[in-house]
Protein backbone atom coordinates (compact mmCIF):
# COMPACT_ATOMS: atom_id res chain seq x y z
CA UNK A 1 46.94 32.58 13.39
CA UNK A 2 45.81 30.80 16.51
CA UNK A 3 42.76 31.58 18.97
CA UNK A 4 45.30 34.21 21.42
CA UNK A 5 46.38 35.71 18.41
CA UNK A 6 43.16 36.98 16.76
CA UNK A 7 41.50 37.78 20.01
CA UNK A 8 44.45 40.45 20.79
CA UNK A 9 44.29 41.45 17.33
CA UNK A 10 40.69 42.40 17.21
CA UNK A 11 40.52 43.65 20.94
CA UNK A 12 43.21 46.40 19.71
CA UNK A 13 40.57 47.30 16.77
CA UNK A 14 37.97 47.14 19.31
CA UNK A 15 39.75 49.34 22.00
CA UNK A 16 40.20 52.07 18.54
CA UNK A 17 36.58 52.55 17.88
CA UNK A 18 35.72 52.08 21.53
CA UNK A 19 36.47 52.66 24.89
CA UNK A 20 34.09 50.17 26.20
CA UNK A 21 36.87 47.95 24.87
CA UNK A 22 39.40 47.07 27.92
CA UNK A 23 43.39 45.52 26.94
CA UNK A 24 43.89 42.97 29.37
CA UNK A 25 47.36 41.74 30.98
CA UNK A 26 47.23 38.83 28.39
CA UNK A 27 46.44 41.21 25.69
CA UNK A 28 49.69 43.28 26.60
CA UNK A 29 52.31 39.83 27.27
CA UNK A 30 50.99 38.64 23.55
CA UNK A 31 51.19 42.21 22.15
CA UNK A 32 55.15 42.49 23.13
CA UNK A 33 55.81 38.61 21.56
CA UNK A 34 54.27 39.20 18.51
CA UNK A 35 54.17 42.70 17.62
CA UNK A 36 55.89 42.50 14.37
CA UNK A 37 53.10 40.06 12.90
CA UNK A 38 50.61 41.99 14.37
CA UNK A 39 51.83 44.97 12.39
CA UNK A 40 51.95 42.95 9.61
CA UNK A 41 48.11 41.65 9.85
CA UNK A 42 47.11 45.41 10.39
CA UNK A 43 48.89 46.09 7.17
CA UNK A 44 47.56 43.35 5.33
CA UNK A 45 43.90 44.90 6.32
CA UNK A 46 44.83 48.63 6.50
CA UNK A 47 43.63 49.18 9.68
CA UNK A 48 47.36 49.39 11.27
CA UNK A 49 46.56 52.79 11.80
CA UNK A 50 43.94 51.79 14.23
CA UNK A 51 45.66 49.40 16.16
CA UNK A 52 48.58 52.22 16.25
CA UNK A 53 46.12 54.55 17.26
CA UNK A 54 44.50 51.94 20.52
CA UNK A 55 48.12 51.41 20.99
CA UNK A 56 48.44 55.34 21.46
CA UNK A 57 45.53 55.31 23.78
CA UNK A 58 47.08 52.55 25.85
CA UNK A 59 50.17 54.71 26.51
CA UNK A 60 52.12 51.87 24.77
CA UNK A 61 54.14 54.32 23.40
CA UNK A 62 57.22 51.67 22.64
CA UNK A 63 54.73 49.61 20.77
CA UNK A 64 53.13 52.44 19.24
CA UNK A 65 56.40 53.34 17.12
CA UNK A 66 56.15 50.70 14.51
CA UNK A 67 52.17 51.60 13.87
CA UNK A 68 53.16 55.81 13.96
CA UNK A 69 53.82 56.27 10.02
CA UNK A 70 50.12 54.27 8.89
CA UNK A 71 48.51 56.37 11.98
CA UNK A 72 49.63 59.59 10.58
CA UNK A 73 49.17 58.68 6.70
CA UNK A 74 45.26 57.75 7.69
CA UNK A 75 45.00 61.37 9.62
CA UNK A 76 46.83 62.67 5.78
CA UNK A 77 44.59 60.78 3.59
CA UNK A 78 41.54 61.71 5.45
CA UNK A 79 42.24 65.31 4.99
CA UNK A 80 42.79 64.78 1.07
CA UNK A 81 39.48 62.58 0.91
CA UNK A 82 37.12 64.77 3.01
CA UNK A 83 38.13 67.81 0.52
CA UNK A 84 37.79 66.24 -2.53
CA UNK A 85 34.34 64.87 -1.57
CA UNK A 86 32.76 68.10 -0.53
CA UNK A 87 34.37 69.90 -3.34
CA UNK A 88 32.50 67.24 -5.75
CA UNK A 89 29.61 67.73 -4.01
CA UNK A 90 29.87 71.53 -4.60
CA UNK A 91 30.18 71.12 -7.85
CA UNK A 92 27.46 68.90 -8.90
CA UNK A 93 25.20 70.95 -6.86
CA UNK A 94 26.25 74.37 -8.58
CA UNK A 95 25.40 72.02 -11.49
CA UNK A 96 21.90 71.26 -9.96
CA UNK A 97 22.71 67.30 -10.46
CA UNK A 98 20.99 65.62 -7.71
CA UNK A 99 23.89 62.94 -6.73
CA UNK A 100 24.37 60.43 -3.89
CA UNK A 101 27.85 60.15 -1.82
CA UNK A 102 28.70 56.58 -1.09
CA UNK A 103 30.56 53.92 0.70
CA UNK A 104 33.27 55.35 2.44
CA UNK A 105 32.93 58.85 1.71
CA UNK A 106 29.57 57.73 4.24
CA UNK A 107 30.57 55.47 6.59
CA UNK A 108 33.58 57.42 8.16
CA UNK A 109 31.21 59.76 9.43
CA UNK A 110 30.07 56.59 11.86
CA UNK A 111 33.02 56.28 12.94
CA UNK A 112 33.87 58.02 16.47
CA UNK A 113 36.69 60.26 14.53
CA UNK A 114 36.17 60.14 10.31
CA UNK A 115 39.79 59.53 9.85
CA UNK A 116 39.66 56.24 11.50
CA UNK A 117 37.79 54.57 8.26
CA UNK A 118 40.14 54.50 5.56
CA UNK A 119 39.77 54.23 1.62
CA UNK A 120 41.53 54.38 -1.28
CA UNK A 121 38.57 57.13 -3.24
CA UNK A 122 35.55 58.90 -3.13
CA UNK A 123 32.50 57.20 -4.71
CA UNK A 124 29.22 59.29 -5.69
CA UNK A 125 26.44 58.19 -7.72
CA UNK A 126 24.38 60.36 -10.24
CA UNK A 127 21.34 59.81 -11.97
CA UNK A 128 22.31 57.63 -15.25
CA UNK A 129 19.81 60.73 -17.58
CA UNK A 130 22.40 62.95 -15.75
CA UNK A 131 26.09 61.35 -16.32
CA UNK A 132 27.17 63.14 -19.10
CA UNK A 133 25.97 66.49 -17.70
CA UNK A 134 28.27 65.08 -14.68
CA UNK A 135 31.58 64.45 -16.54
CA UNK A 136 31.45 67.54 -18.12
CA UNK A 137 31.26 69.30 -14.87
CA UNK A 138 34.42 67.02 -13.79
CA UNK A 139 36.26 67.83 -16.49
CA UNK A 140 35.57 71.64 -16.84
CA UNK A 141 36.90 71.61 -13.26
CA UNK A 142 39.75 70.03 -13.19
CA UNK A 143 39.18 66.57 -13.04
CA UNK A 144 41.01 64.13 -15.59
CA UNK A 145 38.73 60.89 -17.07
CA UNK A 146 40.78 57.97 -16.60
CA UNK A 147 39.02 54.81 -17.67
CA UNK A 148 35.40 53.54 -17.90
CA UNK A 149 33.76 50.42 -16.26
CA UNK A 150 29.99 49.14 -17.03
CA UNK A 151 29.08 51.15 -13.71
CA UNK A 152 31.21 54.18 -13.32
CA UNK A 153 33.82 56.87 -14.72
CA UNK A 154 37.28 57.05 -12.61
CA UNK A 155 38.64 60.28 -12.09
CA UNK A 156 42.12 62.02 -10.86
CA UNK A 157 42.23 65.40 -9.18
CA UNK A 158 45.13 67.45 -9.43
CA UNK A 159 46.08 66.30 -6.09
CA UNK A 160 45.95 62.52 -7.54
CA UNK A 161 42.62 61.66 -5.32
CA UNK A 162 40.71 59.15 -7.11
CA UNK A 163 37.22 59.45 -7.48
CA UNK A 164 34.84 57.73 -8.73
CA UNK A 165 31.40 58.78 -10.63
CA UNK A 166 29.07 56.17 -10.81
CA UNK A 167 26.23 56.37 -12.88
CA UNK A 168 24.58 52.84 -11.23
CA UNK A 169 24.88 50.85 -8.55
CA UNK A 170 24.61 47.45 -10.43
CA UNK A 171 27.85 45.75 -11.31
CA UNK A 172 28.07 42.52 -13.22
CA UNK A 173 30.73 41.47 -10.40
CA UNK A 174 28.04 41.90 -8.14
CA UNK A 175 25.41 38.94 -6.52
CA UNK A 176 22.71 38.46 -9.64
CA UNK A 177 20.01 38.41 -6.98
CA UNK A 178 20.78 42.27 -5.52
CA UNK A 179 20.11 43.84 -8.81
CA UNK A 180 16.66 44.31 -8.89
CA UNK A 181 16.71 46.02 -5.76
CA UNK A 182 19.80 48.04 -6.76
CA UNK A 183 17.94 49.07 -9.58
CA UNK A 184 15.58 51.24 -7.41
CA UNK A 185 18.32 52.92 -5.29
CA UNK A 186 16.75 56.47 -5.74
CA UNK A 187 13.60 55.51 -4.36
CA UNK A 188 15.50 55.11 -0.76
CA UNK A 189 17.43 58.31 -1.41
CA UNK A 190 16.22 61.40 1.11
CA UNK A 191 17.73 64.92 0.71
CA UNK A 192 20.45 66.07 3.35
CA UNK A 193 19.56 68.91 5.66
CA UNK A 194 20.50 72.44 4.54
CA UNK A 195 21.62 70.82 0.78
CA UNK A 196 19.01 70.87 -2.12
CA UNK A 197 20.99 68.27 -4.10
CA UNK A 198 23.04 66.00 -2.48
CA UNK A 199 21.22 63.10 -1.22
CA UNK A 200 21.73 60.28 1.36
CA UNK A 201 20.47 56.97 1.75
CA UNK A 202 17.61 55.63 3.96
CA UNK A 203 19.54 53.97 6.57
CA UNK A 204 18.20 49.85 5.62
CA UNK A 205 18.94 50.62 1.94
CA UNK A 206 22.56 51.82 3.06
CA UNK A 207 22.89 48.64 4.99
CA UNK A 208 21.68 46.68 2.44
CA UNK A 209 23.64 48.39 0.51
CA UNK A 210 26.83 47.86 2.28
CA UNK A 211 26.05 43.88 2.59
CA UNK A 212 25.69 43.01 -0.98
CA UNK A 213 28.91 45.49 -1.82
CA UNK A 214 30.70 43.02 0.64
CA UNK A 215 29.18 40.13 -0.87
CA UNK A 216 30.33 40.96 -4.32
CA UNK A 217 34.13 40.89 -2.91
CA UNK A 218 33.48 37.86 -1.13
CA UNK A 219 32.73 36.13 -3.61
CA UNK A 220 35.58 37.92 -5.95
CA UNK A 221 38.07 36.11 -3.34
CA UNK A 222 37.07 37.75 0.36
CA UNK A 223 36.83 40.95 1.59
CA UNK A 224 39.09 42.97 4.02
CA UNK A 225 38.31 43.25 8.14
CA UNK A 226 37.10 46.74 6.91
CA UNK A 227 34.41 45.90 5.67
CA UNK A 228 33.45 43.69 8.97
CA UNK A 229 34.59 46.45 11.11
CA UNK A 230 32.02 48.62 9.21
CA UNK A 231 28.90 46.18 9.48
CA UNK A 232 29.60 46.16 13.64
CA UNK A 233 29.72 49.74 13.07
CA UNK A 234 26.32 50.47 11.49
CA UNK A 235 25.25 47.53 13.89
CA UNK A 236 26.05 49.98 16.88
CA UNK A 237 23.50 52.70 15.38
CA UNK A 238 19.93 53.53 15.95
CA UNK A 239 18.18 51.52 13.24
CA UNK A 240 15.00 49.63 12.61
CA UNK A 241 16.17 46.13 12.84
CA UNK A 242 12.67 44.76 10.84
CA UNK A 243 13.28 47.27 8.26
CA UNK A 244 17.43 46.12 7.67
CA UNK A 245 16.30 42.62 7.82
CA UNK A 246 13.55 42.94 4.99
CA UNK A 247 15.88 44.40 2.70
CA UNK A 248 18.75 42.19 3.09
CA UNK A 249 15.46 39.60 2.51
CA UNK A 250 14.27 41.40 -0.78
CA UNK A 251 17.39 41.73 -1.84
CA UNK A 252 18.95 37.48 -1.63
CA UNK A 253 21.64 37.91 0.79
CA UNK A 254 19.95 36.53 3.82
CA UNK A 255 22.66 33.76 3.73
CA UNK A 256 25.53 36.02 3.47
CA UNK A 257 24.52 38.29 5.70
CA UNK A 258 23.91 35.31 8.83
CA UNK A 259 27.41 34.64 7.93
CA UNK A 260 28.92 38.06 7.84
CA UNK A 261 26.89 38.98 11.61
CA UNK A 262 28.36 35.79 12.64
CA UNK A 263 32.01 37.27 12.43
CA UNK A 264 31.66 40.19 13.29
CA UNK A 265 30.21 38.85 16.82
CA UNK A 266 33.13 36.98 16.84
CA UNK A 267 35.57 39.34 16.50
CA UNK A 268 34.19 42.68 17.87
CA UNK A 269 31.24 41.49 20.52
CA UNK A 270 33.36 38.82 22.56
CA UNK A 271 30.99 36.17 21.40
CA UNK A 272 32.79 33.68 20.55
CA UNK A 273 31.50 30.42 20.10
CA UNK A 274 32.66 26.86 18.53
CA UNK A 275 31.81 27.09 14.48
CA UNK A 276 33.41 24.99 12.00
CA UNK A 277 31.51 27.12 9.34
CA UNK A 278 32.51 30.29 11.11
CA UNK A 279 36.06 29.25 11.19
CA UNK A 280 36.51 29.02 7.49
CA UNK A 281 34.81 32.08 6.51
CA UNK A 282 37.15 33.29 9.17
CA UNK A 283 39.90 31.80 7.45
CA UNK A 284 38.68 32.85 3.59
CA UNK A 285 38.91 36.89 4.88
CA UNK A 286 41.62 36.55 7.26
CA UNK A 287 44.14 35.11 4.58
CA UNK A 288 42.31 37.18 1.75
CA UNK A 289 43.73 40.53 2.53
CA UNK A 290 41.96 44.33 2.47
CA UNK A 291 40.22 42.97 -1.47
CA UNK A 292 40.31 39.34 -1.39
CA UNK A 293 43.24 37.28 -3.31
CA UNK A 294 43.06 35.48 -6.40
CA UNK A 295 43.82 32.27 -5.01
CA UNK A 296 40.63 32.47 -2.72
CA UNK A 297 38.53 33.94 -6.21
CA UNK A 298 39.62 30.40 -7.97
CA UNK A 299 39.03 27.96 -4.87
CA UNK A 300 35.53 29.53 -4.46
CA UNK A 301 35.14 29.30 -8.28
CA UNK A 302 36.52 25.75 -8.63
CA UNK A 303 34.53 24.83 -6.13
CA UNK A 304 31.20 26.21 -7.61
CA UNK A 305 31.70 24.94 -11.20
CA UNK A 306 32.85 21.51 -10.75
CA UNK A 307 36.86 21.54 -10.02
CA UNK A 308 39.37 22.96 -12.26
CA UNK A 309 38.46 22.01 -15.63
CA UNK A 310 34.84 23.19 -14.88
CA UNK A 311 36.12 26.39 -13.99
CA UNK A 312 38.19 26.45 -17.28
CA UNK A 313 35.71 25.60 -19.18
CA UNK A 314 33.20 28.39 -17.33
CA UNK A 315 36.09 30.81 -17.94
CA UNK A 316 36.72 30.49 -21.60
CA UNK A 317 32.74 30.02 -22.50
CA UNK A 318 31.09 32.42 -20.02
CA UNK A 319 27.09 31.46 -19.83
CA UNK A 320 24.75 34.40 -21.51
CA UNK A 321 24.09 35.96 -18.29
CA UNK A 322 27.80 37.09 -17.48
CA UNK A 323 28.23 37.88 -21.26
CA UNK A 324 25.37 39.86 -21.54
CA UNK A 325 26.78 42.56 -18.20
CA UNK A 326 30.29 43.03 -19.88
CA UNK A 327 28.55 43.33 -23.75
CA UNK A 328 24.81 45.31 -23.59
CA UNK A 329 23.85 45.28 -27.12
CA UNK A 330 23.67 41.38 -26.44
CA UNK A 331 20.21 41.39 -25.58
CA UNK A 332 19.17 42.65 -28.94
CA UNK A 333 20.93 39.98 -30.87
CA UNK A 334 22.01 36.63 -28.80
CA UNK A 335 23.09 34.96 -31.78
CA UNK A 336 26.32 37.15 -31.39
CA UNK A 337 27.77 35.33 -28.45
CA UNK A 338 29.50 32.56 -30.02
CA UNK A 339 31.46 35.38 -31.56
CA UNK A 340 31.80 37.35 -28.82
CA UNK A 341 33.61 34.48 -27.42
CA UNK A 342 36.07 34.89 -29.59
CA UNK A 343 36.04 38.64 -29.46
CA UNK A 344 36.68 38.66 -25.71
CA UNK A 345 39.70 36.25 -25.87
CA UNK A 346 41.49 38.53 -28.22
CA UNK A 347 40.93 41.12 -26.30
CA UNK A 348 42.74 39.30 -23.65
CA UNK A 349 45.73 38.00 -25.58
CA UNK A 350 46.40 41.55 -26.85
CA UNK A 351 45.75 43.68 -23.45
CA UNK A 352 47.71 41.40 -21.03
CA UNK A 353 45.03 39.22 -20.40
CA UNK A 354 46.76 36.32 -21.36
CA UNK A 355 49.57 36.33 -18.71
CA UNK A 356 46.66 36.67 -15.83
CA UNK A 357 44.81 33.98 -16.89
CA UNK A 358 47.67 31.80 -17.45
CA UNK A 359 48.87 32.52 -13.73
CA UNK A 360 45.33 31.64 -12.49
């Protein structure tokens, strides 16, 4: 994707979120020769519905026709999201379970119109004492358990919206170095006006927040524009800027987060500026799609364990440390992890494993 490319590309996401954002004659001439990628880059990203939507705006209305379907299935999937999170909410609070909505289910409120930010569920967090209280209130209503992970319970409504109960924020996909500050979410969480137990984050937790969740798909093979387009966002808000920048501090990111201001800059605040370093991160989340890709995951884990048969080698024999995250009981008894070597290999030959692995 060259330099002409990308900058009509993001000012069409710009132009979406804001009218500040002005389409130039340039903009239009590179729109009409390459609309079809450009569809296909929105796609990739699931934000085609905002670029439809800027498109709309514009009066492009010949352009627009290609973008109409994801525009109107973002307007649909809002509608099916926004319910399903209030009725949770309802619940849990007839339940008198103090819970915490997250991620998207938040951040689309920031948004100039909430069905502009797009997801895929509805996250909320409970207190761990309180998760099985919490699933029964799911169930009893409704709601069908699907599968467990070491941080949450997915669920189905009848309308097939997928939520998911978490009963921590810390997941052993995530950076090491957030978890201690992760740990203490519900000391940042303040009760929402008029509602005596839902509860929403102090804004420089969320943002921390936010950060290391983006961090943890980064470095699981690059995360979406999204997530970008939601860090310029929350960058546009009233905030204490000493207060984000001493919890991204605390909490090890510092790094990531230089890097993840940088682009967004780039793309969104016409600051663009010569940055080898810039240019592949570009090119890592660009190329990575909405989650990331596999084949960025194993570069960026080649790369940090010594080439490929490093990686192998960190793959087959995980250290302690990962082990411990995917099996608790661990701790008590270390001498166990030869065996749950073994244990965890088995598991992959007979669950399908083995055909992933072989492919990566």
């Amino acid at each position: 994707m060259d330099r002409r490319f990308l900058d009509t590309f993001f000012s069409l996401l710009g132009r979406a979120v804001s009218d500040e954002v002005t389409l130039t004659d340039e903009h239009r001439e590179t729109m009409r020769e390459r609309a079809a990628l450009l569809l296909e880059a929105g796609q990739k990203h699931d934000l085609a519905h905002l670029m439809g939507y800027a498109l709309f705006q514009e009066g492009l209305s010949d352009l627009y026709t290609p973008f109409a379907e994801a525009h109107m299935l973002a307007l649909f999937r809002h509608e099916g999201l926004a319910f399903e999170k209030e009725r949770v909410c309802d619940l849990l609070s007839g339940a008198e379970i103090p819970h915490i909505p997250l991620k998207g289910a938040v951040l689309r409120d920031y948004y100039p119109e909430p069905w502009m930010r797009t997801s895929c569920d509805v996250d909320v967090l409970v207190r761990a004492e309180d998760f099985d209280r919490a699933v029964v209130c799911m169930e009893q209503n409704g709601y069908e358990a699907n599968f467990r992970t070491t941080h949450d319970v997915s669920f189905y409504s009848e309308g097939g919206i997928h939520i998911e109960l978490h009963f921590t924020l810390i997941e052993h996909t995530l950076v090491t170095q957030t978890h201690a500050l992760l740990a203490s979410v519900w000391d940042y969480a303040l009760p929402v006006e008029g509602k005596d137990y839902t509860m929403a984050l102090r804004d420089d937790f969320f943002y921390f927040y936010h950060v290391a969740h983006m961090a943890k798909h980064f470095a699981a093979g690059g995360c979406g524009i999204r997530s970008f387009l939601d860090l310029h966002i929350l960058e546009t808000l009233p905030h204490d800027e000493e207060a984000r920048a001493a919890m991204i501090e605390a909490g090890g990111i510092a790094a990531f987060h230089k890097t993840a201001v940088g682009l967004c800059r780039r793309w969104f605040g016409g600051a663009y500026t010569e940055d080898s370093f810039l240019d592949l991160a570009e090119h890592f989340v660009l190329y990575g799609g909405t989650y990331g890709s596999k084949l960025n995951y194993v570069a960026l884990n080649q790369g940090k364990h010594g080439g490929r048969f490093g990686y192998l080698l960190y793959r087959a024999f995980p250290p302690y440390r990962q082990m411990v995250k995917i099996y608790p009981f661990l701790k008590k008894c270390p001498p166990l992890l030869p065996f749950l070597w073994i244990a965890r290999w088995f598991s992959h030959l007979f669950r399908g494993g083995a055909k992933r692995a072989l492919r990566e």
